[in-house]
C-alpha atoms as a PDB file:
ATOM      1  CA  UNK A   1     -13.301 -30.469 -38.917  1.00  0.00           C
ATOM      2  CA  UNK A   2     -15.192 -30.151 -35.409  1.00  0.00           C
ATOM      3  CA  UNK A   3     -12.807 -29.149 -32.317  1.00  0.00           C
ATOM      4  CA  UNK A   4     -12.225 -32.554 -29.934  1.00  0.00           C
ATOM      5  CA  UNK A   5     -11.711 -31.892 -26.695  1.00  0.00           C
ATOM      6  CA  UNK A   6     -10.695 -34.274 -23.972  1.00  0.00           C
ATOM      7  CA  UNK A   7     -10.763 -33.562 -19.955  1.00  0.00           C
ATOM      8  CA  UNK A   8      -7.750 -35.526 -19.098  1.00  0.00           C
ATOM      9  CA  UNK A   9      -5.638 -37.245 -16.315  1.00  0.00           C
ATOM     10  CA  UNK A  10      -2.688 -38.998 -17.371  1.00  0.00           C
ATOM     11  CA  UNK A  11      -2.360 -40.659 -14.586  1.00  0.00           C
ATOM     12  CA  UNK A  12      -5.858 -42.407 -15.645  1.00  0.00           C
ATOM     13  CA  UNK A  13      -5.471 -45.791 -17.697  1.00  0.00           C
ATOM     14  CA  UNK A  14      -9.130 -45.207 -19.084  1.00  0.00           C
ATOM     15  CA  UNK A  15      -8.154 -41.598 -19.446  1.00  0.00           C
ATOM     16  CA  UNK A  16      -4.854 -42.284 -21.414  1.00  0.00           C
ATOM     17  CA  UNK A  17      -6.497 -45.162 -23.818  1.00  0.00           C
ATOM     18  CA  UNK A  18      -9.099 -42.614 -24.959  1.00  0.00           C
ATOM     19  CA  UNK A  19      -6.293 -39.984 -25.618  1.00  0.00           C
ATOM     20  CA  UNK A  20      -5.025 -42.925 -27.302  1.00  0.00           C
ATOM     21  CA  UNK A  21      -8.080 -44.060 -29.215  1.00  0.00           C
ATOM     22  CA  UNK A  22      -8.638 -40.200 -30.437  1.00  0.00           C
ATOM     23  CA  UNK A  23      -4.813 -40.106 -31.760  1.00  0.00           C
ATOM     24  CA  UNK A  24      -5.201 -43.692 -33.215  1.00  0.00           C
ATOM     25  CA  UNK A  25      -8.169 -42.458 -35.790  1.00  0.00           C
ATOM     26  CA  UNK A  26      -6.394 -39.365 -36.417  1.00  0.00           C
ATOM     27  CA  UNK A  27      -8.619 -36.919 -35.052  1.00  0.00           C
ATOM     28  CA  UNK A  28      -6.676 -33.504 -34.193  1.00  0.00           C
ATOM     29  CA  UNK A  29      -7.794 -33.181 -29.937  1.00  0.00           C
ATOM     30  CA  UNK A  30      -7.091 -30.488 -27.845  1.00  0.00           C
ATOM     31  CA  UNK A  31      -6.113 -32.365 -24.342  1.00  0.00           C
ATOM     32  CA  UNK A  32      -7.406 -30.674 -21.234  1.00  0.00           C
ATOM     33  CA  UNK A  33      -5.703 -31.644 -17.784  1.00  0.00           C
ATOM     34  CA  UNK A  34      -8.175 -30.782 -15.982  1.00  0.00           C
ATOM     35  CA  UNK A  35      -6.215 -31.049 -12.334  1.00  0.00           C
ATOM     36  CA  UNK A  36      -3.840 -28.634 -13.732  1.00  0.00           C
ATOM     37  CA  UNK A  37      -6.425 -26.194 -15.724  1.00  0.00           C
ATOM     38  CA  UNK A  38     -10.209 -26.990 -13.771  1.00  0.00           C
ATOM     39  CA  UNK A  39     -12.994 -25.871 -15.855  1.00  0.00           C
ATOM     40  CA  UNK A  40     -14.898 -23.181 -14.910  1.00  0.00           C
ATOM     41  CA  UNK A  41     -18.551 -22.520 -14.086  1.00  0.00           C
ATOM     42  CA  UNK A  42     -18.842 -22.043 -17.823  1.00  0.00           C
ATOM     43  CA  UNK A  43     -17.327 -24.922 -18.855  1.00  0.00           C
ATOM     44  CA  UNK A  44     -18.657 -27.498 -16.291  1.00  0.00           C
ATOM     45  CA  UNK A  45     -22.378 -25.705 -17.745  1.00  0.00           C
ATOM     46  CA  UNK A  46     -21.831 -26.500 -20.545  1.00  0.00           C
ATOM     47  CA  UNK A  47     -19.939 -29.673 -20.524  1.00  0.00           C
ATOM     48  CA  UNK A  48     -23.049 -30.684 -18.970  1.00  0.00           C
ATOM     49  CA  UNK A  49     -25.442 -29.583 -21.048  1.00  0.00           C
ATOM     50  CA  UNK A  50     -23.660 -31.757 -24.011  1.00  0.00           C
ATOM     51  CA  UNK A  51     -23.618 -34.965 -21.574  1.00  0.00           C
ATOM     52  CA  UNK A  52     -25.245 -37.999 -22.503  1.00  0.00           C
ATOM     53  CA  UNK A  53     -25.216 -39.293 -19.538  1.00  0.00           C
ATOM     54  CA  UNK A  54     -27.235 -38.255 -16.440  1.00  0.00           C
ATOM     55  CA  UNK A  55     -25.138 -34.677 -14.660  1.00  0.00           C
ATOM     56  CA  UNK A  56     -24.663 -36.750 -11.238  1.00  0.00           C
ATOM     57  CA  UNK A  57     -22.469 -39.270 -13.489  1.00  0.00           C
ATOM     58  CA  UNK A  58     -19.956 -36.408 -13.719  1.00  0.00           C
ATOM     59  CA  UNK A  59     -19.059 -36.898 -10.536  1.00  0.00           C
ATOM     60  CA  UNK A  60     -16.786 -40.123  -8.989  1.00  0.00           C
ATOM     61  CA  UNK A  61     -17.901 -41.409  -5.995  1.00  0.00           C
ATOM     62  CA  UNK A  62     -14.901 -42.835  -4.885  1.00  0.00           C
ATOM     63  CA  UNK A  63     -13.971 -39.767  -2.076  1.00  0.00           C
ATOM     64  CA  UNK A  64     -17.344 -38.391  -1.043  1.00  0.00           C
ATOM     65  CA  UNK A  65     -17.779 -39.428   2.536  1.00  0.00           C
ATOM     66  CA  UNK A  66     -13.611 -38.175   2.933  1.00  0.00           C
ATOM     67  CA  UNK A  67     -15.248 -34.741   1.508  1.00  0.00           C
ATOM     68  CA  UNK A  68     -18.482 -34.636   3.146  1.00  0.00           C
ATOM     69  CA  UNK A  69     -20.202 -35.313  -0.211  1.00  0.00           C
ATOM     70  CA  UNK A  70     -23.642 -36.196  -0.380  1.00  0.00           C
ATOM     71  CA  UNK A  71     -25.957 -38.214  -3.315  1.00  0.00           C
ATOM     72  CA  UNK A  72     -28.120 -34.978  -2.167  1.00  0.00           C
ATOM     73  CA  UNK A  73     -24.843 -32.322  -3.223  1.00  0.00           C
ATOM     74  CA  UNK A  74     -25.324 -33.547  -7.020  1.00  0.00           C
ATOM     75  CA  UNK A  75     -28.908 -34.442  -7.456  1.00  0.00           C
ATOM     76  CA  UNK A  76     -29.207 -31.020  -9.851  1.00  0.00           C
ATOM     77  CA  UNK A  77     -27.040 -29.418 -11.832  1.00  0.00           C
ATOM     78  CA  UNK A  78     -26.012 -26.857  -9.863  1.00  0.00           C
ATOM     79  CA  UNK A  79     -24.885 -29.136  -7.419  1.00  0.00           C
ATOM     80  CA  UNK A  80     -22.958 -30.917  -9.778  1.00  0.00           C
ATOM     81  CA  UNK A  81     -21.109 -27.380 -10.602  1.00  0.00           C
ATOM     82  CA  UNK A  82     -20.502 -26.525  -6.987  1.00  0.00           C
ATOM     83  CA  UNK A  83     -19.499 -29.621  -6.305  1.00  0.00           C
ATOM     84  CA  UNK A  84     -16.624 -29.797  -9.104  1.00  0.00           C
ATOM     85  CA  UNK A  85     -15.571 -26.282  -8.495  1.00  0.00           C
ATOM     86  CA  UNK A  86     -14.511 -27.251  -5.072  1.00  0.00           C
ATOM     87  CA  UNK A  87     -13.722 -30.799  -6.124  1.00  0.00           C
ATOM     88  CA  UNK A  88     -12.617 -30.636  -9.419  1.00  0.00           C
ATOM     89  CA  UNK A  89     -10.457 -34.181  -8.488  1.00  0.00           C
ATOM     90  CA  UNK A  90     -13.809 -35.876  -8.453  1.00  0.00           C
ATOM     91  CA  UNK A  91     -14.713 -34.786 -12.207  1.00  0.00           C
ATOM     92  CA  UNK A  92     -15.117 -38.459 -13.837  1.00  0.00           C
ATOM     93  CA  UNK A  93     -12.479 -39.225 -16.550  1.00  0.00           C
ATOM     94  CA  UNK A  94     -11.919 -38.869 -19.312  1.00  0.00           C
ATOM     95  CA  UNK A  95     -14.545 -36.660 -20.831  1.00  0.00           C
ATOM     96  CA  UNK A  96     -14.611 -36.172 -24.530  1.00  0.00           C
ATOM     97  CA  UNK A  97     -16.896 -33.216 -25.901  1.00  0.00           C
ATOM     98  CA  UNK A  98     -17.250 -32.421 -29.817  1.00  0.00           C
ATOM     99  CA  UNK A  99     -20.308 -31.431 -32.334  1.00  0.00           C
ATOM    100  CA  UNK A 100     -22.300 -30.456 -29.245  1.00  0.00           C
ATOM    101  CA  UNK A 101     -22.130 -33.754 -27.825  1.00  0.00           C
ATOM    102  CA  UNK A 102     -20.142 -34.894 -24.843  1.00  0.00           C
ATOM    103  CA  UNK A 103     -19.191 -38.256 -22.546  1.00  0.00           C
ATOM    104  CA  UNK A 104     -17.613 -39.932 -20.255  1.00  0.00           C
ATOM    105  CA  UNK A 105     -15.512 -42.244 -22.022  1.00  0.00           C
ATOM    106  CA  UNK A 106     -16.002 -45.302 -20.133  1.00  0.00           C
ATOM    107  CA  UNK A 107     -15.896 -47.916 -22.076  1.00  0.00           C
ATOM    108  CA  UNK A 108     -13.475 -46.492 -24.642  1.00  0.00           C
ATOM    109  CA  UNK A 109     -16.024 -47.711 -27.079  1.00  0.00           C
ATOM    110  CA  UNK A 110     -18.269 -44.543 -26.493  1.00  0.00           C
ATOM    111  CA  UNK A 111     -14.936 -42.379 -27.292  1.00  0.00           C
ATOM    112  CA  UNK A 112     -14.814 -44.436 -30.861  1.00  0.00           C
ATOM    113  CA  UNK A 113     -18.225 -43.589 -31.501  1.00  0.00           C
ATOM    114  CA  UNK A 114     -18.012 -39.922 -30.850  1.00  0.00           C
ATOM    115  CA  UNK A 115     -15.283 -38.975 -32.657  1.00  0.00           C
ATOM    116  CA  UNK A 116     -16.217 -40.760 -35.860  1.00  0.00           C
ATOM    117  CA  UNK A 117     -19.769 -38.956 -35.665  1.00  0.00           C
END
């Protein structure tokens, strides 16, 4: 069986149900905290290059102006990088990667459909 892997904040509600999605259809996950352990330039590569969803949409919004964040900082994917290895709090939650295929699991829905791919 394909390796799950989950970029996770417990603290996260959306974060947790996903966890709790994954472990509801029995799927074996390897759980990431990502504020503990922050990917690397690697990783975020090629987390990335498995999204689904455009590479700006890795990155909340929420803090930006507080960090001097600009739409500008992630408009390519290097930015995007940069911007999560100095900010890897802003990395949106929860990602779930597997087969070569990776998203942000908002709605939780899109977490059902990628582990039973």
């Amino acid at each position: 069986m394909a390796q799950t892997t989950i970029y996770h904040n417990p603290r996260c509600t959306k974060s947790r149900q996903a966890l709790q999605t994954i472990e509801d259809l029995g799927v074996d996950v390897e759980v990431v905290r990502y504020l503990e352990t922050p990917p690397d330039e690697a990783t975020l590569r090629s987390i990335l290059a498995q999204l689904e969803d455009p590479p700006a949409d890795l990155v909340r919004g929420d803090r930006w102006a507080e960090l001097g964040v600009t739409a500008d900082d992630v408009a390519t994917v290097d930015g995007v990088v940069a911007v999560l290895l100095a900010h890897p709090e802003l990395m949106q939650r929860p990602v779930v990667v597997k087969d070569g295929r990776a998203v942000i699991g908002r709605p939780t829905e899109r977490v059902t459909e990628l582990v039973r791919s």
